[in-house]
Protein backbone atom coordinates (compact mmCIF):
# COMPACT_ATOMS: atom_id res chain seq x y z
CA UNK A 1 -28.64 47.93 25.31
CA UNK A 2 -31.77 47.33 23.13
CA UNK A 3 -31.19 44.99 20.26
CA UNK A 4 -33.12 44.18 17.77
CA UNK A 5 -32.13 40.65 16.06
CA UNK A 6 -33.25 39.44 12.99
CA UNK A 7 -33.12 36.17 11.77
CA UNK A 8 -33.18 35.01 8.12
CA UNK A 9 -34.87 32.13 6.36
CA UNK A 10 -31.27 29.72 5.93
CA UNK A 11 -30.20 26.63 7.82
CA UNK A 12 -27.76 28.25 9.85
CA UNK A 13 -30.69 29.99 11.86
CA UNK A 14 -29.92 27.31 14.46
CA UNK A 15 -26.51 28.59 15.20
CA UNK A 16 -28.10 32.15 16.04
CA UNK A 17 -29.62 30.72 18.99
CA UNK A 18 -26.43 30.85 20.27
CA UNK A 19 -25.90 34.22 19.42
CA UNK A 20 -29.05 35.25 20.77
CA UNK A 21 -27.93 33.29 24.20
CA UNK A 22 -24.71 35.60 24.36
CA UNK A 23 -26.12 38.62 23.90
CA UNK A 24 -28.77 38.00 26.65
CA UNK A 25 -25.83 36.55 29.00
CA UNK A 26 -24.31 39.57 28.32
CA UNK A 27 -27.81 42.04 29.99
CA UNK A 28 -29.09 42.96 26.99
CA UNK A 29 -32.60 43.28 26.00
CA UNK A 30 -33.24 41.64 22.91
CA UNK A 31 -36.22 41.45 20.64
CA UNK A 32 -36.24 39.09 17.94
CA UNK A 33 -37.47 39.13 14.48
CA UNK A 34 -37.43 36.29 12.28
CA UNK A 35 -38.10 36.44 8.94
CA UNK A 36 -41.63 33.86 7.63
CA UNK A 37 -39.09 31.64 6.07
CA UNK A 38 -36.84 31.02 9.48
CA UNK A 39 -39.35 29.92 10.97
CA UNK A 40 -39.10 26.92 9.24
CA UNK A 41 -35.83 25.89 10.22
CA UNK A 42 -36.04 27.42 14.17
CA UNK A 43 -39.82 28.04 15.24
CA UNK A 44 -41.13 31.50 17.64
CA UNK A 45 -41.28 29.09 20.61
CA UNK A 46 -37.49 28.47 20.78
CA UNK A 47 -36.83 32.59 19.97
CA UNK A 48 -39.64 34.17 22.87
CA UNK A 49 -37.56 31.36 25.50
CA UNK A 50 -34.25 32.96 25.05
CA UNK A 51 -34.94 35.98 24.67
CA UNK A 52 -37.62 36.40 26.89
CA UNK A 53 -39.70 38.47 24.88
CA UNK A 54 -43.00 38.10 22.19
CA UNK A 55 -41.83 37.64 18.97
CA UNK A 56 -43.29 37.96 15.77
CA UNK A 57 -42.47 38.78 11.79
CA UNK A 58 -45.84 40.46 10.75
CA UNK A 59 -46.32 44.37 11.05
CA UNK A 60 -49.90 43.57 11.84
CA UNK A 61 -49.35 42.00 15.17
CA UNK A 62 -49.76 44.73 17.85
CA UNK A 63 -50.35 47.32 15.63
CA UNK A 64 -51.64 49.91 18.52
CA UNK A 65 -47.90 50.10 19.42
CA UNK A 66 -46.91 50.67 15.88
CA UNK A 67 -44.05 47.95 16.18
CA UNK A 68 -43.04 48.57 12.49
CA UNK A 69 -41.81 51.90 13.09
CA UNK A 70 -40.91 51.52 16.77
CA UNK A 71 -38.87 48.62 16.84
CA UNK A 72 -35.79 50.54 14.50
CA UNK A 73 -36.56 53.80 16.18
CA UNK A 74 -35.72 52.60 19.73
CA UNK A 75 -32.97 50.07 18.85
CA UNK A 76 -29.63 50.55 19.60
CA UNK A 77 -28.24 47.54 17.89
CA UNK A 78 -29.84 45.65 14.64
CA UNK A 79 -27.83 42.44 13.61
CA UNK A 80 -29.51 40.17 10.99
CA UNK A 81 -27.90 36.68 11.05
CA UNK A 82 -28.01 34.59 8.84
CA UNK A 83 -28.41 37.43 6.41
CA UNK A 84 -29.38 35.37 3.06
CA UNK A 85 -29.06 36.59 -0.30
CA UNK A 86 -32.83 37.27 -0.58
CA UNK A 87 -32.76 39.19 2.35
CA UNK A 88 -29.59 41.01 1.74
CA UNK A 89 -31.05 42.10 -1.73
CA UNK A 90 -34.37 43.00 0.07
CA UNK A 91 -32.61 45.56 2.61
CA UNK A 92 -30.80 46.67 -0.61
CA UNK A 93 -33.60 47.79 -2.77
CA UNK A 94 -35.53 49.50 0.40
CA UNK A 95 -38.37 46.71 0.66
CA UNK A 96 -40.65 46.83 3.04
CA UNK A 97 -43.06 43.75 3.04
CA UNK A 98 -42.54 42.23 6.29
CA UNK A 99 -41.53 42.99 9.69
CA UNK A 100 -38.02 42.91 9.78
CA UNK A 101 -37.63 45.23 6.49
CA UNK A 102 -39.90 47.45 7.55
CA UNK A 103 -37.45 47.64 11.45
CA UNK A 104 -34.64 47.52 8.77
CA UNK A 105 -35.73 51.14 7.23
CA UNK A 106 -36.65 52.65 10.42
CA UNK A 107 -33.15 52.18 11.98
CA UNK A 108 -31.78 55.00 13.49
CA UNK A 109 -28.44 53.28 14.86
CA UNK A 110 -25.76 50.81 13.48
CA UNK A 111 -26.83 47.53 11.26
CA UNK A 112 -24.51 44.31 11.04
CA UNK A 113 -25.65 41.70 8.78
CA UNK A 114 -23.41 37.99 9.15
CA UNK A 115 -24.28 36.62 5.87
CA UNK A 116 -24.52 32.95 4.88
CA UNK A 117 -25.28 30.89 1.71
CA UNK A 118 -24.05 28.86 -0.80
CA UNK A 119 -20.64 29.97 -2.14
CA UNK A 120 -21.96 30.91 -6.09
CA UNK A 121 -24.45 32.54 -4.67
CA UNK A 122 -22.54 34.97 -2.52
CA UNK A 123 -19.93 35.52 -5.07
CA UNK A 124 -22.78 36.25 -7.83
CA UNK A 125 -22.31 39.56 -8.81
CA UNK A 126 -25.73 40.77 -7.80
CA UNK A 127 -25.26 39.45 -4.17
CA UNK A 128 -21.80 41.47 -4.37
CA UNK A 129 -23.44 44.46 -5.46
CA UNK A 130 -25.92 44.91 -3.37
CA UNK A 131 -23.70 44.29 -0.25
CA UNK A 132 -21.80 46.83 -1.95
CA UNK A 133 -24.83 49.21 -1.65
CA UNK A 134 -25.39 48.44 1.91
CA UNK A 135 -21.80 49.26 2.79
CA UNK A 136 -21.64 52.42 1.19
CA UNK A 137 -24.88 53.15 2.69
CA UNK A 138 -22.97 52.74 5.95
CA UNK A 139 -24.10 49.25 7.19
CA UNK A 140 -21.52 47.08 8.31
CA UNK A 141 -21.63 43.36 6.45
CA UNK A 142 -18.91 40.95 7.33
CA UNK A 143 -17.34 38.59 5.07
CA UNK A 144 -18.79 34.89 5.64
CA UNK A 145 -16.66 31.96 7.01
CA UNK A 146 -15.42 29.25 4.64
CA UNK A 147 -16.10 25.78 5.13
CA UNK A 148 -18.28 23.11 5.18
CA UNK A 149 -21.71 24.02 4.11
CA UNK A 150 -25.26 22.59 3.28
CA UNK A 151 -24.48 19.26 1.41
CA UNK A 152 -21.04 18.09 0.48
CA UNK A 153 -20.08 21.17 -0.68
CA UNK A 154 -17.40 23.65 0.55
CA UNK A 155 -16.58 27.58 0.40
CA UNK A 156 -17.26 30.82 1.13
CA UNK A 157 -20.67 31.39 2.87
CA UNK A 158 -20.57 29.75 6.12
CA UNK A 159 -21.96 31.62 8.67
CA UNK A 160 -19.41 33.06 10.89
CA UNK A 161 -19.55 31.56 14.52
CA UNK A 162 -21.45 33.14 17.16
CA UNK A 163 -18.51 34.59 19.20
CA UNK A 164 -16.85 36.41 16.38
CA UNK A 165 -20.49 38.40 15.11
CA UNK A 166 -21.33 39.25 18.92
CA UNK A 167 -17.82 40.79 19.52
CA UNK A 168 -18.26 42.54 15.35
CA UNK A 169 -21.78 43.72 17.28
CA UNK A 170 -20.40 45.08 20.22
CA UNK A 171 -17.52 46.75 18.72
CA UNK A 172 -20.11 48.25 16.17
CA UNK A 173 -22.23 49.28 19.02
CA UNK A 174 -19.15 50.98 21.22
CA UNK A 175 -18.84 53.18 17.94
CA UNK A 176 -15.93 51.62 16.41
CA UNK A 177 -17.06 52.36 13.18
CA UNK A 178 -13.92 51.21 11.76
CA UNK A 179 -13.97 47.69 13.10
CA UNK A 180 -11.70 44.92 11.25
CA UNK A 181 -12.46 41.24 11.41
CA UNK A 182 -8.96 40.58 9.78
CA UNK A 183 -9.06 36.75 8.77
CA UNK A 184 -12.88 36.86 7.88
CA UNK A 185 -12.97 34.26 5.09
CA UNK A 186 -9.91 32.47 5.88
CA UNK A 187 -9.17 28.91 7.65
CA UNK A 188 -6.78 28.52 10.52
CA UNK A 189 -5.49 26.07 11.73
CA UNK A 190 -3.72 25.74 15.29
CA UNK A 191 -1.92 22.89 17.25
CA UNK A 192 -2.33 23.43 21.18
CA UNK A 193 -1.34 21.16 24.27
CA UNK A 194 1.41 18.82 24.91
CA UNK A 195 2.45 15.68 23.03
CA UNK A 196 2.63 12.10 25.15
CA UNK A 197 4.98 9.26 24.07
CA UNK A 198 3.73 5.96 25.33
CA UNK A 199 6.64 3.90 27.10
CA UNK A 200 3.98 1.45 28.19
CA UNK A 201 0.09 0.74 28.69
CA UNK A 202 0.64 3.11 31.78
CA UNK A 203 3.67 5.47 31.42
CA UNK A 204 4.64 8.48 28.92
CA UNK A 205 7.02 10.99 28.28
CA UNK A 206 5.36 14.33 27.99
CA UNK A 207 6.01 18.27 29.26
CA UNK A 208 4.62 20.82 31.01
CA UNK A 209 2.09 22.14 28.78
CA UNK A 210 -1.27 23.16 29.90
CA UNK A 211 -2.65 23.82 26.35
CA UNK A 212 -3.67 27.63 27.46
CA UNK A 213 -1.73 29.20 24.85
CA UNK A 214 -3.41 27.09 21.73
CA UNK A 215 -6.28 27.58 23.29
CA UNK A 216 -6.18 31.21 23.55
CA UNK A 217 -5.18 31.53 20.27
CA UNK A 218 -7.87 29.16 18.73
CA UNK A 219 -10.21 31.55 20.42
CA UNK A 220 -8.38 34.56 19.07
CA UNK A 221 -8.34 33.67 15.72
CA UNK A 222 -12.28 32.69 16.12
CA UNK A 223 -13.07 36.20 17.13
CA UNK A 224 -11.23 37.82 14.49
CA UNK A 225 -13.93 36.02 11.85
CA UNK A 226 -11.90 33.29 10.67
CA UNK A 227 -12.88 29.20 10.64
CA UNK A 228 -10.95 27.73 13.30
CA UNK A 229 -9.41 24.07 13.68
CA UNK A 230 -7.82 23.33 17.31
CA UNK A 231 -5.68 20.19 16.71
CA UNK A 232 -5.03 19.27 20.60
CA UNK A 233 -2.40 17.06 22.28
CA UNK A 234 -3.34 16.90 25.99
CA UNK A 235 -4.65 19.99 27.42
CA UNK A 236 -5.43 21.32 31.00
CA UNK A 237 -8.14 23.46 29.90
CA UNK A 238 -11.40 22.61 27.83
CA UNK A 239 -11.47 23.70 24.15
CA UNK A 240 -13.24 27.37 22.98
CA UNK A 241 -16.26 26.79 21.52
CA UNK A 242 -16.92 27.89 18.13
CA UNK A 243 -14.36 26.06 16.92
CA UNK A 244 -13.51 22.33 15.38
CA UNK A 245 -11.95 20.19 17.58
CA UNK A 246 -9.27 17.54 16.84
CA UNK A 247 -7.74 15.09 19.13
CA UNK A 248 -4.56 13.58 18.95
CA UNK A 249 -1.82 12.24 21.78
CA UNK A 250 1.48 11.49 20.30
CA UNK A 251 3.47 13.61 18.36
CA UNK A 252 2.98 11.17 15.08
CA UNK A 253 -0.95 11.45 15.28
CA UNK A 254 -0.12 15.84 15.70
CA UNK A 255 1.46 14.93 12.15
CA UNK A 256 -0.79 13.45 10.30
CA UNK A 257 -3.58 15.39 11.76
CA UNK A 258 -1.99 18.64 11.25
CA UNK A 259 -0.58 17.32 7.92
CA UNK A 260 -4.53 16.84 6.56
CA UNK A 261 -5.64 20.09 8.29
CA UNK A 262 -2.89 22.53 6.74
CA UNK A 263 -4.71 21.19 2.89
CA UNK A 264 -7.08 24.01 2.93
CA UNK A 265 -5.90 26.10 5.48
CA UNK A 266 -4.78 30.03 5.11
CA UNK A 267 -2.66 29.83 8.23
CA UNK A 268 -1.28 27.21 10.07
CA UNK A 269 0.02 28.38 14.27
CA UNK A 270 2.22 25.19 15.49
CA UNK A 271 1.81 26.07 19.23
CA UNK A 272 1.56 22.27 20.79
CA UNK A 273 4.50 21.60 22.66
CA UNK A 274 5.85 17.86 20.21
CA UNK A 275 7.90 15.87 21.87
CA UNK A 276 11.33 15.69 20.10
CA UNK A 277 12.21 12.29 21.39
CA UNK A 278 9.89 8.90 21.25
CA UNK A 279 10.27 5.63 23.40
CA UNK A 280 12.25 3.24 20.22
CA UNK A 281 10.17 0.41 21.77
CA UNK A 282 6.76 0.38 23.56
CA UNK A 283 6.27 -2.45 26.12
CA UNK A 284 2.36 -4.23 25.81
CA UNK A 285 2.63 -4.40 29.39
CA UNK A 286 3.61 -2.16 32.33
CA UNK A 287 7.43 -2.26 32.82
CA UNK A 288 8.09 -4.02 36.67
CA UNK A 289 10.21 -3.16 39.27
CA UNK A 290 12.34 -5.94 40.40
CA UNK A 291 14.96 -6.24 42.75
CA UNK A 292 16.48 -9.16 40.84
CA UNK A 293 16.43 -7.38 37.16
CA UNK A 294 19.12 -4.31 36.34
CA UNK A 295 17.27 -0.96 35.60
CA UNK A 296 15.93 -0.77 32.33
CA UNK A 297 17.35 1.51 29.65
CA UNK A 298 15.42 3.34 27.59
CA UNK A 299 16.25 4.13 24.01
CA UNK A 300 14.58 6.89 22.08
CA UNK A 301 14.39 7.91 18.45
CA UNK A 302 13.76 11.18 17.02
CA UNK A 303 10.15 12.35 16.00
CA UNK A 304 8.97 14.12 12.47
CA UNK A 305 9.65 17.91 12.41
CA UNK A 306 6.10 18.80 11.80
CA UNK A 307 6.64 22.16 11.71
CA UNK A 308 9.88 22.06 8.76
CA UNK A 309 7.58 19.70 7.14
CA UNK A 310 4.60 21.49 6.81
CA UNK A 311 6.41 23.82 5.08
CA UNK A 312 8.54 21.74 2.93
CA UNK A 313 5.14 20.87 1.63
CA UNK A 314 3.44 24.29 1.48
CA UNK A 315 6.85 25.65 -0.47
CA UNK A 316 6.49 22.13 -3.01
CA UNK A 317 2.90 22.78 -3.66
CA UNK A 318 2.03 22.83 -7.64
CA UNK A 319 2.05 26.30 -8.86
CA UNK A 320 -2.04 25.84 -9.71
CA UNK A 321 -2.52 25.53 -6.02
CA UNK A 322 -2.22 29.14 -5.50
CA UNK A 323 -3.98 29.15 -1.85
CA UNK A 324 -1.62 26.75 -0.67
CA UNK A 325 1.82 28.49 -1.74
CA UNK A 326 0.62 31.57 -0.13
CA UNK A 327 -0.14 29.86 3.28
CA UNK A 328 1.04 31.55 6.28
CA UNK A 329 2.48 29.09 8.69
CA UNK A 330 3.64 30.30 12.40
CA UNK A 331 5.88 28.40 14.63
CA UNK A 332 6.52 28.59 18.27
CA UNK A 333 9.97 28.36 19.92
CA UNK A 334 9.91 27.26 23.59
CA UNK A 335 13.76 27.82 24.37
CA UNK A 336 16.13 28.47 27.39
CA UNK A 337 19.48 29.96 26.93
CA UNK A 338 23.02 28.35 27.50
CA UNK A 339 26.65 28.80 27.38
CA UNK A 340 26.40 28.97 24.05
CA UNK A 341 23.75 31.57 23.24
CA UNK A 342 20.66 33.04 24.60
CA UNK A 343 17.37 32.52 23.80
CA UNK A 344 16.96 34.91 20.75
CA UNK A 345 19.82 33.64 19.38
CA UNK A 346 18.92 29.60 19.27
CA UNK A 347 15.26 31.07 18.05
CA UNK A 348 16.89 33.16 15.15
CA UNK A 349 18.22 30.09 14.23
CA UNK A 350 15.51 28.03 14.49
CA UNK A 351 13.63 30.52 12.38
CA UNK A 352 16.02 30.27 9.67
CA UNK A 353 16.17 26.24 9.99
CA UNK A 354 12.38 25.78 9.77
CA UNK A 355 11.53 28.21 7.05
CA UNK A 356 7.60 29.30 8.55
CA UNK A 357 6.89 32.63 8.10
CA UNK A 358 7.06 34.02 11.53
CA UNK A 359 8.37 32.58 15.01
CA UNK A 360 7.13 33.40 18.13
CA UNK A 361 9.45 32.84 20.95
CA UNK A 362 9.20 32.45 24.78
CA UNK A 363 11.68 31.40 27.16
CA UNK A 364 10.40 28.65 29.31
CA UNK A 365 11.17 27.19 32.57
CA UNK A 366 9.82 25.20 35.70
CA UNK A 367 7.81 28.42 36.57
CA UNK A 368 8.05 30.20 33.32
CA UNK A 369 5.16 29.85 30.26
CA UNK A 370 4.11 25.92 31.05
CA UNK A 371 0.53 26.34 33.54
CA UNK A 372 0.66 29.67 33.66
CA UNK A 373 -1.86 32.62 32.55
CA UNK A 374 1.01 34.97 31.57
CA UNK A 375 3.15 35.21 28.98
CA UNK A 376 5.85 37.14 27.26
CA UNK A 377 6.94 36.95 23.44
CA UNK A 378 8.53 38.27 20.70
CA UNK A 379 8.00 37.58 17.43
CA UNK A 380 10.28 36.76 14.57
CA UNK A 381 9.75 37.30 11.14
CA UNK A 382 11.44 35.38 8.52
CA UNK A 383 10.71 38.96 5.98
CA UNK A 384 13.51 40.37 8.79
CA UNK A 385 10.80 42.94 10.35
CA UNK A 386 11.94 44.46 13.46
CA UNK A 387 10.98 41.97 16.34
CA UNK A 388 7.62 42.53 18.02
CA UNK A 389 7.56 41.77 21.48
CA UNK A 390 3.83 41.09 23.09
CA UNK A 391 3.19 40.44 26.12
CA UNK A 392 0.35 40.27 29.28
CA UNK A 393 -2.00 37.14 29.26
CA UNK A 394 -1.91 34.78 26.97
CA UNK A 395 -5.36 35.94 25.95
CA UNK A 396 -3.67 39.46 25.35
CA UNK A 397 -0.40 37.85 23.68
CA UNK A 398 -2.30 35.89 21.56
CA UNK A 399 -5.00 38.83 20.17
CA UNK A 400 -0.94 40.47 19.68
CA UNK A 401 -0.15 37.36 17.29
CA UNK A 402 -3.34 36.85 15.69
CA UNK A 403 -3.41 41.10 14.28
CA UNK A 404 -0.24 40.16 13.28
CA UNK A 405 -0.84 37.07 11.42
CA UNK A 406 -3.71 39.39 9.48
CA UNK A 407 -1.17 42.35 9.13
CA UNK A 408 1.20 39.66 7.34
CA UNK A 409 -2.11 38.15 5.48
CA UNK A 410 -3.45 41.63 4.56
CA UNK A 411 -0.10 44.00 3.96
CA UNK A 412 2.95 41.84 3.49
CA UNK A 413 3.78 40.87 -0.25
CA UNK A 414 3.77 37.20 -1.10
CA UNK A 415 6.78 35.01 -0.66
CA UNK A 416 8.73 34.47 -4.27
């Protein structure tokens, strides 16, 4: 496919280098245009490298192949990241007075501009009505990222990452015309991994989690356009990119971290597996086996519900903190049936216990869930929805959670 990327004059130009490094990965042809002003912040040199072919932002280089008119006629894919307010205005008022404009007009397939600036000036009205124009013209324009921004400053009008405006591209491109990028905007937060509990300098108490699950949902929720924190405990499998990474090990650092993580987060996934139980007492040095000594006994205390408090605090919030009563916070029950009840039954309950907004449940085992690349859920909903059951990978199960985390975001009305 021939793709036509241009890049506008704002900090985040570096972060399109990636993008550009994605779609080439994927066998694309791509020709880059950079607006005068982005080649301040990333210069030609970097842009003809990865993408392997001339670049240039004037409509007077090569003029003999008319690149101002060719360029849009022959593309089948424009994307302009990051699309600034300047430029957004520019492509809505039908300029023409540079290269990328001028391709801008001439396109004869679908446009996708990522925008990115400073959150007053994306929510100033004129930058809302001229994105406004482009949409109705039929030009796709996703909703930035929030987060951390130029400065100190936070909001609205981070660029979204790389992953999550190449898969907006592509679905563009396959003709999905009606393509959703359901938590655009919003922050999520997930907890992935196991939790260890130190008995001494060389010893723990942990579980079978690989951290594939978090993982795959940290990616999920990346690719559906929102800002992604992965809080993980130990994990088998290297963290997404794209996304901010925490580290933690015991099930008391998974508090505090997720406590400070949920402040300005839209949804908040507990999938780590937390220990329940702690060591009471940690030994400084490793515990010896003696033939002369009785076995040691090992008492353990219970560990924080982080999941019952995270919502204890969401439901306490102060009624001016609007963002924070409406948080959406999913838990995960690993659970095995008994004598007393199966598994839907001690997850019911657990649902009803914690108080998140949805549970999704899995019965585990030796070779069930833990390591594996399979999965199968259902999902409980506190609003007493029929159950969902998803299940395939745990790439597929967790694309299945994260729609429904925006179907609960998008459709479902606040809790009273």
């Amino acid at each position: 496919m021939r793709i036509v990327l241009g890049v506008g004059g704002g900090i985040a130009a570096y972060k399109v280098a990636s993008l550009l490094r994605l779609f080439t990965e994927a066998g694309h042809n791509v020709t880059v245009i950079p607006t005068e002003a982005a080649t301040r912040f990333v210069g030609v040199a970097t842009w003809e490298a990865l993408s392997g072919n001339p670049v240039s932002n004037s409509v007077f280089d090569d003029v003999h192949q008319v690149n101002h008119v060719r360029l849009g006629h022959e593309a089948d894919l424009i994307v302009v990241a990051p699309a600034t307010a300047d430029l957004l205005a520019r492509a809505a008022t039908g300029q023409a007075n540079d290269l990328l404009t001028n391709t801008l007009l001439m396109a004869s397939g679908p446009v996708l501009f990522a925008p990115a600036m400073h959150t007053e000036m994306w929510q100033h009205a004129a930058t809302r009505a001229n994105v406004e124009t482009l949409r109705s013209r039929g030009v796709a324009v996703l909703e930035p990222a929030s987060g951390r921004l130029t400065g100190t400053d936070s909001g609205p009008g981070r660029l979204p990452e790389p992953e999550a405006i190449f898969d907006a591209a592509m679905a563009l491109a396959q003709g999905q015309s009606d393509y959703q990028l359901p938590l655009a905007g919003r922050t999520v937060t997930v907890s992935g991994g196991g939790t260890r509990e130190p008995l001494d300098p060389v010893r723990f108490l942990g579980n079978r989690s690989s951290g594939k699950q978090g993982v795959a949902l940290a990616v999920a929720a990346r690719n559906a356009g929102a800002t992604v924190r992965l809080v993980a405990a130990h994990m088998e499998v290297p963290a997404p990119a794209g996304v901010d990474l925490v580290t933690v090990e015991t099930a008391l650092e998974l508090r505090e971290a997720m406590l400070a993580a949920a402040a300005d987060s839209d949804v908040v996934i507990m999938a780590a597996a937390v220990a329940d139980f702690r060591p009471a007492e940690i030994s400084g040095t490793k515990i010896k086996k003696r033939d002369d000594t009785a076995d040691p006994v090992i008492s353990l205390v219970r560990n924080p519900d982080i999941l019952q408090e995270l919502v204890e605090v969401r439901d306490h919030a102060p009624e001016n903190q609007a963002s924070r009563r409406s948080q959406l916070i999913v838990g995960f029950a690993a659970e095995t049936g008994d004598g007393q009840g199966d598994v839907l039954t001690y997850a019911e309950a657990k649902l009803k216990r914690k108080g998140c907004d949805l549970m999704v449940v899995n019965h585990v085992g030796t070779d069930k869930v833990f390591g594996q690349d399979s999965n199968s859920v259902v999902i409980l909903a506190r609003s007493g929805a029929e159950p969902q059951l998803a299940a395939g990978t745990k790439t597929e199960v967790s694309a299945a959670v994260i729609t429904r985390v925006g179907y609960e975001l998008n459709h479902v009305s606040p809790r009273a």
